[in-house]
PDB file of N, CA and C in Angstrom:
ATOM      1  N   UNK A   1      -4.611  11.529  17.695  1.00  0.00           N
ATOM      2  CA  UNK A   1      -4.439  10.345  16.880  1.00  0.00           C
ATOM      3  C   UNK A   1      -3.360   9.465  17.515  1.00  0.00           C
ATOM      4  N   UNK A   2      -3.670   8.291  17.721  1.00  0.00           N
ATOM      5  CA  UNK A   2      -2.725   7.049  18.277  1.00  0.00           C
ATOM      6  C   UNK A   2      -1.435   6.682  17.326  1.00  0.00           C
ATOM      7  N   UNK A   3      -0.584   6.680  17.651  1.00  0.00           N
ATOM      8  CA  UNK A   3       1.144   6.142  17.100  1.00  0.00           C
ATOM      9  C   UNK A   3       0.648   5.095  16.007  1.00  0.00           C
ATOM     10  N   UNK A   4      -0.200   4.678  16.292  1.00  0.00           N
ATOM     11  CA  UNK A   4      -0.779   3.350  14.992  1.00  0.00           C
ATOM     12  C   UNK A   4      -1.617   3.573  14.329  1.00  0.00           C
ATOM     13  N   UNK A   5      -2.585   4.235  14.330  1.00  0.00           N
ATOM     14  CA  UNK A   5      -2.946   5.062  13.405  1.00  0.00           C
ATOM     15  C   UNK A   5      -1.843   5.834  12.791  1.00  0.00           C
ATOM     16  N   UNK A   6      -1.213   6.950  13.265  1.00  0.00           N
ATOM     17  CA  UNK A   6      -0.473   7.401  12.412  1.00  0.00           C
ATOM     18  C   UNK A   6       0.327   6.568  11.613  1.00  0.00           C
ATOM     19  N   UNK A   7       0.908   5.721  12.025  1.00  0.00           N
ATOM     20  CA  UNK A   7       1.655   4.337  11.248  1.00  0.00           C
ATOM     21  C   UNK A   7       1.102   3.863  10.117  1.00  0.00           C
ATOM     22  N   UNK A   8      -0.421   3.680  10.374  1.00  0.00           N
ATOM     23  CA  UNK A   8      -0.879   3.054   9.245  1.00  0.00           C
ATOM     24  C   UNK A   8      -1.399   4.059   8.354  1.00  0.00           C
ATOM     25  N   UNK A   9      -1.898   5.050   8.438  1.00  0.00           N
ATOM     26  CA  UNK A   9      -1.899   6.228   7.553  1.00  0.00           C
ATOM     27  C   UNK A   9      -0.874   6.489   6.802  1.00  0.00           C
ATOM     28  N   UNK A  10       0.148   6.869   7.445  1.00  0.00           N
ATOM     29  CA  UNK A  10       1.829   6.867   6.309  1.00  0.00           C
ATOM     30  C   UNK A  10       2.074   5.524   5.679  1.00  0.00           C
ATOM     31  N   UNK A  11       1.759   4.412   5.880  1.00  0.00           N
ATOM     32  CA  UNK A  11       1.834   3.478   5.235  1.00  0.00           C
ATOM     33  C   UNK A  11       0.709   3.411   3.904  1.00  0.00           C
ATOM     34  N   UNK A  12      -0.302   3.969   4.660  1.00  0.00           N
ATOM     35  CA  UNK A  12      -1.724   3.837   3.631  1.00  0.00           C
ATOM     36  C   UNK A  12      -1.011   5.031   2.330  1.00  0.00           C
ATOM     37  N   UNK A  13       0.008   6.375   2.686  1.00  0.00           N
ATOM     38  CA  UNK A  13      -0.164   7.270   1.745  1.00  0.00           C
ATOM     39  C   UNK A  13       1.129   6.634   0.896  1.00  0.00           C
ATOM     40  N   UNK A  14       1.377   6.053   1.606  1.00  0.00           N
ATOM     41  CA  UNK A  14       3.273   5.244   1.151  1.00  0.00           C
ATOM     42  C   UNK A  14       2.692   4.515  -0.245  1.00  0.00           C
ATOM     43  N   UNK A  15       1.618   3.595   0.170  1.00  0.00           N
ATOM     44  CA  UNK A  15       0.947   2.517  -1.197  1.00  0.00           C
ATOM     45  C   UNK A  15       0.223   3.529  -1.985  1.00  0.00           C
ATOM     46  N   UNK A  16      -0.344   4.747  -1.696  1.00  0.00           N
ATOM     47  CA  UNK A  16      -0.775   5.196  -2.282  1.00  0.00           C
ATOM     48  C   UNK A  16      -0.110   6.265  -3.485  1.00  0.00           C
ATOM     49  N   UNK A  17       1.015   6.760  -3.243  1.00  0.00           N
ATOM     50  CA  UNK A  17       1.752   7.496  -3.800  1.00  0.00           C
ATOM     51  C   UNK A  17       2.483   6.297  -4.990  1.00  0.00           C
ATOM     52  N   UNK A  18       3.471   5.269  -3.871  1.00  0.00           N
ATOM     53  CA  UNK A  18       3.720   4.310  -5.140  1.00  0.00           C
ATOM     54  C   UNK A  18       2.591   3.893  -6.390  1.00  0.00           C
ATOM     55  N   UNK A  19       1.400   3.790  -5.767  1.00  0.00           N
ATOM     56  CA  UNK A  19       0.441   3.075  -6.856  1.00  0.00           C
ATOM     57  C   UNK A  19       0.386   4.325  -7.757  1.00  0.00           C
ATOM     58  N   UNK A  20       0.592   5.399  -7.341  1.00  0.00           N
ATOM     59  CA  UNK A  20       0.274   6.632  -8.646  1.00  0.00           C
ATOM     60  C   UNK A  20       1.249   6.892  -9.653  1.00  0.00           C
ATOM     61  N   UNK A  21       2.524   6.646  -8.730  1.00  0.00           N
ATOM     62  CA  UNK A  21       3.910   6.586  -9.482  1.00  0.00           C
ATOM     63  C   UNK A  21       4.005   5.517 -10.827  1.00  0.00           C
ATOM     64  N   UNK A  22       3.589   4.629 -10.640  1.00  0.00           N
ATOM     65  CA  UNK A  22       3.287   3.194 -11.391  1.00  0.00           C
ATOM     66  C   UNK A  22       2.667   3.519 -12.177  1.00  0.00           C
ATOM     67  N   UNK A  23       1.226   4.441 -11.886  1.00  0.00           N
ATOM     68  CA  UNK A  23       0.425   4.602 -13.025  1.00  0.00           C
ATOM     69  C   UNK A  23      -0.548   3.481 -13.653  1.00  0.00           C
ATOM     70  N   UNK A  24      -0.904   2.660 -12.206  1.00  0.00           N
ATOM     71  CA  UNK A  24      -2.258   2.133 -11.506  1.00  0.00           C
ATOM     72  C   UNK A  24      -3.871   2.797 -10.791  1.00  0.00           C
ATOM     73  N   UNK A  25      -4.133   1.963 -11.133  1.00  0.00           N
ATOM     74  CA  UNK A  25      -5.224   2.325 -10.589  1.00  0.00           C
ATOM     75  C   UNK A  25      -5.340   1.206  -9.103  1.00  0.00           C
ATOM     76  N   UNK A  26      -6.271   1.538  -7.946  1.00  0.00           N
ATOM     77  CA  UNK A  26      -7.097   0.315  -7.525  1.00  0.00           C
ATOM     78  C   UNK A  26      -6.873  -0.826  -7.959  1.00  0.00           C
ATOM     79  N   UNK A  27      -8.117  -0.677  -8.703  1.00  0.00           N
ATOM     80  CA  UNK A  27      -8.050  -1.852  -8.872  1.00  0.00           C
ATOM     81  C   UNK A  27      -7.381  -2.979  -9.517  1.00  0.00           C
ATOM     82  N   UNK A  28      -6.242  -2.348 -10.623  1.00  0.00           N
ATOM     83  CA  UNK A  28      -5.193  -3.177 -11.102  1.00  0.00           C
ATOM     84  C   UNK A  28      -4.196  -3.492 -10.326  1.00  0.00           C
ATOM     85  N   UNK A  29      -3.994  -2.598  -9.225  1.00  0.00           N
ATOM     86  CA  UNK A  29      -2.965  -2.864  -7.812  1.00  0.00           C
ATOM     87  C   UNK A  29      -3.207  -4.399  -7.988  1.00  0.00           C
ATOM     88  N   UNK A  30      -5.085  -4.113  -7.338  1.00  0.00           N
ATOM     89  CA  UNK A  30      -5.200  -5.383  -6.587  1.00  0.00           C
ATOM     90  C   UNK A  30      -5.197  -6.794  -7.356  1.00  0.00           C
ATOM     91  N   UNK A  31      -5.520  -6.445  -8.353  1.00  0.00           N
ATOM     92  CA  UNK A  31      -5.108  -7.847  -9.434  1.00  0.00           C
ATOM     93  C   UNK A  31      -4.443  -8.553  -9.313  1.00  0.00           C
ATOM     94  N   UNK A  32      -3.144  -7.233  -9.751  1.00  0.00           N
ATOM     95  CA  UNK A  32      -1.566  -7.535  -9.990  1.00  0.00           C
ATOM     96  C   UNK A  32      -1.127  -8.109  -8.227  1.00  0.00           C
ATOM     97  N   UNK A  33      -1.753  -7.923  -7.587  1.00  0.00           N
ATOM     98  CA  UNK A  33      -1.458  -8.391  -5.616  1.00  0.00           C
ATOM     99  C   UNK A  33      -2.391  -9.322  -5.314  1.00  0.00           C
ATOM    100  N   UNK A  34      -3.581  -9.645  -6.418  1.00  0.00           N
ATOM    101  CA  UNK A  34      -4.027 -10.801  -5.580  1.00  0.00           C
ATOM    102  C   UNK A  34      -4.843 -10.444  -4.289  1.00  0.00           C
ATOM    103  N   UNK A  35      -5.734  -9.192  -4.364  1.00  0.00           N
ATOM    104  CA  UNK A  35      -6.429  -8.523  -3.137  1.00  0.00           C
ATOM    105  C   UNK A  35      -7.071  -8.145  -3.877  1.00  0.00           C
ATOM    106  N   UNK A  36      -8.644  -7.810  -3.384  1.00  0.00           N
ATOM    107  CA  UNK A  36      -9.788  -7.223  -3.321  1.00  0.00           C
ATOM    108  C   UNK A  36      -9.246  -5.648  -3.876  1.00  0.00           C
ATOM    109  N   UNK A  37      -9.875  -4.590  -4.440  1.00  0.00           N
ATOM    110  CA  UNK A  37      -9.865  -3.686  -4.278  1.00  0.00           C
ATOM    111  C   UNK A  37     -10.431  -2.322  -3.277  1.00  0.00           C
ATOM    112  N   UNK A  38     -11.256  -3.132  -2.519  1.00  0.00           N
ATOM    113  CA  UNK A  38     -11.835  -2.455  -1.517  1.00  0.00           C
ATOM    114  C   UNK A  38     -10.854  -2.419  -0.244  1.00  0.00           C
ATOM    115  N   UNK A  39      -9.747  -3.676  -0.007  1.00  0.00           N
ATOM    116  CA  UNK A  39      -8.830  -3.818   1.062  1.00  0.00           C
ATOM    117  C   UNK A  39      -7.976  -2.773   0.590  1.00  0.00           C
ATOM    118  N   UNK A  40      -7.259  -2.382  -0.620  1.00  0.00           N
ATOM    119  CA  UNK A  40      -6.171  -1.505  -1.386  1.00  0.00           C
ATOM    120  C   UNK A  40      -6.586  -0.177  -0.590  1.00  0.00           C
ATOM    121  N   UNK A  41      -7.878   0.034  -1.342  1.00  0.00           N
ATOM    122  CA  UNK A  41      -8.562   1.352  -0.220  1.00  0.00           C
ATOM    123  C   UNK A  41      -8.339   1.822   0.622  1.00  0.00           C
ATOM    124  N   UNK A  42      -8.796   0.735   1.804  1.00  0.00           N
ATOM    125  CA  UNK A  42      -8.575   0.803   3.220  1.00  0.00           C
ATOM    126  C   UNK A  42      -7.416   0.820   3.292  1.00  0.00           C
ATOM    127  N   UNK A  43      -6.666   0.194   2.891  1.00  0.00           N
ATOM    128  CA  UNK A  43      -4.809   0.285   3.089  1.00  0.00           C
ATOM    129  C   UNK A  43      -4.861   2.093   3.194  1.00  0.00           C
ATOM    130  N   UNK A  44      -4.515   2.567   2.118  1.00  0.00           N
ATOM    131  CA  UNK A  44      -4.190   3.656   1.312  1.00  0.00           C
ATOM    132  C   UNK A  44      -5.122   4.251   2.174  1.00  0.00           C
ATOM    133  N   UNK A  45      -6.376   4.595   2.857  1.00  0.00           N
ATOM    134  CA  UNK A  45      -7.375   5.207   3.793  1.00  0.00           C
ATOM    135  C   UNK A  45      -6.689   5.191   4.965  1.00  0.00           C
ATOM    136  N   UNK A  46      -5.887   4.369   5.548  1.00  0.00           N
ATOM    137  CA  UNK A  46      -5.199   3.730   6.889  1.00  0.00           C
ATOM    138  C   UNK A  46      -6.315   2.990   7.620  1.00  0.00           C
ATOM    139  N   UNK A  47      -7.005   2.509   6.927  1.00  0.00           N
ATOM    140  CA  UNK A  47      -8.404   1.755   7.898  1.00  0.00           C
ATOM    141  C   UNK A  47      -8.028   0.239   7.878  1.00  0.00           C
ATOM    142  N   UNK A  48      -6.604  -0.061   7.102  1.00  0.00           N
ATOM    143  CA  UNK A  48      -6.684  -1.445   7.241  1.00  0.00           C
ATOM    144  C   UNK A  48      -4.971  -1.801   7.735  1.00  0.00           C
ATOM    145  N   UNK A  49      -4.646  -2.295   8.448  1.00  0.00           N
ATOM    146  CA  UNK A  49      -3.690  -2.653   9.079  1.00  0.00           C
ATOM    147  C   UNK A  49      -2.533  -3.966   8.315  1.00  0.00           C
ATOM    148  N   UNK A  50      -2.403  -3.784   7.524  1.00  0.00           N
ATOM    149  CA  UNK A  50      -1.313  -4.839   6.678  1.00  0.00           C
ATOM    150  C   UNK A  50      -0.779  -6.173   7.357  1.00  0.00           C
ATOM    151  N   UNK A  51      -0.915  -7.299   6.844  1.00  0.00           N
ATOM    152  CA  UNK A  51       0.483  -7.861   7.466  1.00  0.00           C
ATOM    153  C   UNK A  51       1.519  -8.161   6.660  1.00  0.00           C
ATOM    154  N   UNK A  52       2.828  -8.719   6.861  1.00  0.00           N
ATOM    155  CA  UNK A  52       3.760  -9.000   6.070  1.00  0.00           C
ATOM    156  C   UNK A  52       3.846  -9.269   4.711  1.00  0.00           C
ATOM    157  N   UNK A  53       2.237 -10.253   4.509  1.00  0.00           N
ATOM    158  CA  UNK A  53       2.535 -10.995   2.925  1.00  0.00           C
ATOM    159  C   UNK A  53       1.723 -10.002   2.882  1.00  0.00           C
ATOM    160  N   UNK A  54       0.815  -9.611   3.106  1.00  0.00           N
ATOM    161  CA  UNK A  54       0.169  -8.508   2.317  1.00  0.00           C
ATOM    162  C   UNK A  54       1.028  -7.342   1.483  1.00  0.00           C
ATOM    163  N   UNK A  55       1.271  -6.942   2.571  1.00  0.00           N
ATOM    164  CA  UNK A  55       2.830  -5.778   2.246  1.00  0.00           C
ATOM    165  C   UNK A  55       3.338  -6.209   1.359  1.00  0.00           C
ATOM    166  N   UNK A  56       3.693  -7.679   1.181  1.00  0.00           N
ATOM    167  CA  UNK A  56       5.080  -8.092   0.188  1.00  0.00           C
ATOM    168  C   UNK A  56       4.500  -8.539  -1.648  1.00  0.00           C
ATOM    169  N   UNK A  57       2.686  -8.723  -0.981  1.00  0.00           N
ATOM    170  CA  UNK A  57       2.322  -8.994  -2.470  1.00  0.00           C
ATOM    171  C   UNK A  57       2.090  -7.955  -2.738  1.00  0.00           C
ATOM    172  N   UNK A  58       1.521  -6.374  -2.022  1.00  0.00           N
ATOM    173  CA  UNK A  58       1.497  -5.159  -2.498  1.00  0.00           C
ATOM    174  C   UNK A  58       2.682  -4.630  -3.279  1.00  0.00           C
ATOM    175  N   UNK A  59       3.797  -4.845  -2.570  1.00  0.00           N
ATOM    176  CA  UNK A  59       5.261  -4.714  -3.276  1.00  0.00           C
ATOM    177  C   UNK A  59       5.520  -5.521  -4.801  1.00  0.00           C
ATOM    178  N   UNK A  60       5.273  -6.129  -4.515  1.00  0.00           N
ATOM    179  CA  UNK A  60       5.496  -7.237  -5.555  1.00  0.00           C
ATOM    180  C   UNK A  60       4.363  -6.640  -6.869  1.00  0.00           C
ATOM    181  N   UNK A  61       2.749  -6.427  -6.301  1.00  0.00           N
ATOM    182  CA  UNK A  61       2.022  -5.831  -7.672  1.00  0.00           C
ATOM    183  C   UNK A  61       2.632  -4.510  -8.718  1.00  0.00           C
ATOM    184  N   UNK A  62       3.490  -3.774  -7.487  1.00  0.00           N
ATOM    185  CA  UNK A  62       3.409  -2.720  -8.176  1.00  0.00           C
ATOM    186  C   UNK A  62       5.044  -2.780  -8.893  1.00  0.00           C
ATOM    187  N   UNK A  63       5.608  -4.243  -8.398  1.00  0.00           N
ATOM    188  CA  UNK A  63       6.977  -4.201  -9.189  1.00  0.00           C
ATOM    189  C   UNK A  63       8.228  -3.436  -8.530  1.00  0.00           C
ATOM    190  N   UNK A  64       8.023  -3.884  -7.224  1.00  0.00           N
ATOM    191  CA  UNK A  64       8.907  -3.251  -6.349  1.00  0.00           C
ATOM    192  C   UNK A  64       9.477  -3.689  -5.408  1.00  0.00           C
ATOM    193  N   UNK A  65      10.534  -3.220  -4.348  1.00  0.00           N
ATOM    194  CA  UNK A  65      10.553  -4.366  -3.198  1.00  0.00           C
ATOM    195  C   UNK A  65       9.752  -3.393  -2.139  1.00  0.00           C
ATOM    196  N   UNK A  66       9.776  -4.431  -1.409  1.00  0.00           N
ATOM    197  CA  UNK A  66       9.318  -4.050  -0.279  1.00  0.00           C
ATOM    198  C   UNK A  66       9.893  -2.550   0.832  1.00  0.00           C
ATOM    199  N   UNK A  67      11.076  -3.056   0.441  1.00  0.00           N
ATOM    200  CA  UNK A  67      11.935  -1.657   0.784  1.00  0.00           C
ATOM    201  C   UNK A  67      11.821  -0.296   0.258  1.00  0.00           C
ATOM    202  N   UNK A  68      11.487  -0.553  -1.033  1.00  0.00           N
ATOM    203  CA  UNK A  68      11.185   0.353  -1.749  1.00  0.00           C
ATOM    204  C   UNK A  68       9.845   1.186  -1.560  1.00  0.00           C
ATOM    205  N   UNK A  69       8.779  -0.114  -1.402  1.00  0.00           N
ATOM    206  CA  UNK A  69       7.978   0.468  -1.000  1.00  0.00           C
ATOM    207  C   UNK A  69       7.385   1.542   0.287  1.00  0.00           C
ATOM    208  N   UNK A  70       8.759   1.387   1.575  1.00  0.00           N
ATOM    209  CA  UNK A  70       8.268   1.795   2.392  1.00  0.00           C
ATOM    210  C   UNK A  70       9.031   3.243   2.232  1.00  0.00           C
ATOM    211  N   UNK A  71      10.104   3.150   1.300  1.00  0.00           N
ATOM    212  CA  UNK A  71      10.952   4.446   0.979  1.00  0.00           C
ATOM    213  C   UNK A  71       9.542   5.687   0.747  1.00  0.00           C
ATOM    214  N   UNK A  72       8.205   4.989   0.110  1.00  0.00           N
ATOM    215  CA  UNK A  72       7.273   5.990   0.040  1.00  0.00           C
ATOM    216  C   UNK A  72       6.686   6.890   0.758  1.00  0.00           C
ATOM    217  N   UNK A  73       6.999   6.345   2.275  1.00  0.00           N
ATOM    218  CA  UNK A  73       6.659   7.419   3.583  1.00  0.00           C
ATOM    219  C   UNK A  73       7.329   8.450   3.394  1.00  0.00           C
ATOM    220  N   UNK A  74       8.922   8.445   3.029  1.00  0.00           N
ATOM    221  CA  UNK A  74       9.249   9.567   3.340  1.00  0.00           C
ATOM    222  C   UNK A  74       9.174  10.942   1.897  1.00  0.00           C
ATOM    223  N   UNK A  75       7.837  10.876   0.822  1.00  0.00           N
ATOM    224  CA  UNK A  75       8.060  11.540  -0.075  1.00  0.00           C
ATOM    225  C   UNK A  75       6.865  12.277   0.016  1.00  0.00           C
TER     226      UNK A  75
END
């Protein structure tokens, strides 16, 4: 597995753990972020590669910062 893949996998389980913590689903993530629920997926799958505002409206749906959010890799 490539350094970026792995990257985006820990990122994908990072949104994914926060979104459970929250006590979201999918598809209310994506509401509350203003995204598709099929992109949330792929995030959280590592099949989709983030950029900044993405990241920051993901942060922002689930009521968090951004910092916070990435604190989720390491749990």
């Amino acid at each position: 597995m490539t350094k970026k893949k792995q990257k985006t996998n820990k990122f994908g389980s990072a949104v994914r753990n926060a979104r459970k913590a929250a006590g979201l689903t999918q598809e209310a993530l994506a509401f509350r972020a203003g995204l598709d629920r099929s992109y949330i997926g792929g995030i959280e799958r590592g099949e989709r590669n983030p950029t900044l505002s993405v990241i920051e409206k993901i942060a922002d749906g689930l009521g968090i910062s951004v910092a916070e959010l990435f604190s989720y890799t390491a749990k």
